[in-house]
Protein backbone atom coordinates (compact mmCIF):
# COMPACT_ATOMS: atom_id res chain seq x y z
CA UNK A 1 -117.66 62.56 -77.38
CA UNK A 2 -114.64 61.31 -79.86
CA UNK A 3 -113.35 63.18 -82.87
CA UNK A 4 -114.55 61.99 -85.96
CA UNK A 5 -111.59 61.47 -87.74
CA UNK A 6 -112.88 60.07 -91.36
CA UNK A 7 -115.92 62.95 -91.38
CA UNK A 8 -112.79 65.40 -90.98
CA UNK A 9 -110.63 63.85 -93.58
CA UNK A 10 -113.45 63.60 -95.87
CA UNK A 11 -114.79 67.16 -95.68
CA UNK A 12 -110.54 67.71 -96.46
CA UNK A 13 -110.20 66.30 -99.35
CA UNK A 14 -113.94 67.29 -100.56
CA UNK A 15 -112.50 71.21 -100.17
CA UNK A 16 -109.34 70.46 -101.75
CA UNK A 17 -111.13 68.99 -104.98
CA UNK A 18 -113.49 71.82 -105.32
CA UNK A 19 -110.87 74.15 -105.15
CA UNK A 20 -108.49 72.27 -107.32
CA UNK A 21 -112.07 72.84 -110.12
CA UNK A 22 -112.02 76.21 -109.40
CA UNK A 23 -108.49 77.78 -109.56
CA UNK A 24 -105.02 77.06 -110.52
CA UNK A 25 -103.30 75.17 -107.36
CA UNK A 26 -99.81 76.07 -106.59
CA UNK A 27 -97.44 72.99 -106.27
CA UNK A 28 -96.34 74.91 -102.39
CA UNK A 29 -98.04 76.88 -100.12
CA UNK A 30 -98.72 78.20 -96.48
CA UNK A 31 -101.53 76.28 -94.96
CA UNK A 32 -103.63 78.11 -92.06
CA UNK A 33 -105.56 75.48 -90.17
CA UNK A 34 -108.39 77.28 -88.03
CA UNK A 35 -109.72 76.18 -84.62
CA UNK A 36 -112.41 77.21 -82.55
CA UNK A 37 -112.58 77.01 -78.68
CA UNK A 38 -115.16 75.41 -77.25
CA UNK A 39 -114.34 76.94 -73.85
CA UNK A 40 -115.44 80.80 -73.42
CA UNK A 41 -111.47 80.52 -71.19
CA UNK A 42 -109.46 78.40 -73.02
CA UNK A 43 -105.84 77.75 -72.44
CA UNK A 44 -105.10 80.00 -75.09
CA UNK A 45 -100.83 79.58 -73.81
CA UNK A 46 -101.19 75.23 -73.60
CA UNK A 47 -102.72 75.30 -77.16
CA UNK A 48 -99.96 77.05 -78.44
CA UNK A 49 -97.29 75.53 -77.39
CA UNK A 50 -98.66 72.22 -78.12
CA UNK A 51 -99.09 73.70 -81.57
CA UNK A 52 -95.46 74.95 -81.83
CA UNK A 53 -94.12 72.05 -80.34
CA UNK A 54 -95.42 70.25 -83.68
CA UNK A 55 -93.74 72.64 -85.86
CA UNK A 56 -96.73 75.02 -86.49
CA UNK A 57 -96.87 79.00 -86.12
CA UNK A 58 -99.91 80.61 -84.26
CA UNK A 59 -102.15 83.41 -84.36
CA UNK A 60 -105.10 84.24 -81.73
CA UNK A 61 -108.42 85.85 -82.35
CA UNK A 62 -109.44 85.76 -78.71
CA UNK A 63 -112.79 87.88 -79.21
CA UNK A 64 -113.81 85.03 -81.87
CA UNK A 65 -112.60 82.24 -79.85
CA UNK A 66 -109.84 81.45 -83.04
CA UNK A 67 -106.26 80.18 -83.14
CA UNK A 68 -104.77 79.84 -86.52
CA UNK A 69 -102.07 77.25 -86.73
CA UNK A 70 -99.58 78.16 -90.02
CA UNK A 71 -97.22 75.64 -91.23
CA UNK A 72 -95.71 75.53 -94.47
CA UNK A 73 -94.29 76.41 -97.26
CA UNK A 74 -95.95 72.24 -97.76
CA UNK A 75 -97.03 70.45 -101.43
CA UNK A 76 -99.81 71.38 -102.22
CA UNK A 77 -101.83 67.90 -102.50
CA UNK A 78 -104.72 66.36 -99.96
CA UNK A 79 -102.62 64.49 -98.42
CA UNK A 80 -100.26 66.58 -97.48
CA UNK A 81 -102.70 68.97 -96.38
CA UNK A 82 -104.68 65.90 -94.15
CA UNK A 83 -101.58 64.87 -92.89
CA UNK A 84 -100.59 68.48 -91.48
CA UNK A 85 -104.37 69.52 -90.26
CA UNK A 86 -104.26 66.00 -88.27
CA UNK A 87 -101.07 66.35 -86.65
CA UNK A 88 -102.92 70.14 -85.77
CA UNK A 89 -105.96 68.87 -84.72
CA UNK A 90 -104.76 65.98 -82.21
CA UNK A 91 -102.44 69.15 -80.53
CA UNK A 92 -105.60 70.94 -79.37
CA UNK A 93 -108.58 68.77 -79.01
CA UNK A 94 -107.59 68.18 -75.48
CA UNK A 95 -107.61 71.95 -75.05
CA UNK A 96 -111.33 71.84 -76.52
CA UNK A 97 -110.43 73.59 -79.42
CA UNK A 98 -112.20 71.94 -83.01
CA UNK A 99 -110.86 72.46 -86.40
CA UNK A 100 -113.21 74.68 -88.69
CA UNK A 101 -111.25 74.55 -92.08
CA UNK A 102 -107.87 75.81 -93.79
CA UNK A 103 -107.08 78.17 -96.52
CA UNK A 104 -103.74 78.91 -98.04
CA UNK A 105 -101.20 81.01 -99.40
CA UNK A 106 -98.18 81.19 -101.71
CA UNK A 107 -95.44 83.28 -101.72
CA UNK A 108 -96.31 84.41 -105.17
């Protein structure tokens, strides 16, 4: 099955305009794009380092089948968000992992 790339983008921007309603949006922040494993044994090691090899820092939930890719300080706009969880996403979908949203943080 292929990766529906404008149902992704979409539902991206859709979150990022529903928060921009609901709170104050930093210009910067820390973006933490989530993926699940669709694998109960994933190549938890070959996801990461295609991860880090893009620039992103990772965390692994193994018991909920989770790596969180961090990247960032980046503007804070949809496309800048798009263009990061993209880049994210086509480093593990060959490891069977699926994005599954982002959230942020600032420094502040």
């Amino acid at each position: 099955m292929s990766h529906d790339w404008k149902a992704q983008r979409a539902e991206t921007f859709e979150t990022f305009a529903e928060m921009a309603g609901e709170v104050s949006l930093p210009k910067s922040a820390v973006v933490y794009y989530q993926f699940y494993a669709e694998n109960i044994d994933p190549d938890w090691a070959a996801v990461e380092k295609a991860l880090k090899a893009k620039g992103f820092k990772t965390e692994r939930d193994e018991e909920e089948g989770l790596i969180v890719a961090s990247i960032g300080p980046i503007p804070v706009t949809p496309d800048s968000i798009w263009e990061q969880e993209k880049i994210a996403t086509e480093a593990v979908l060959d490891a069977e992992f699926f994005p599954d949203g982002w959230e942020m943080t600032t420094e502040e």
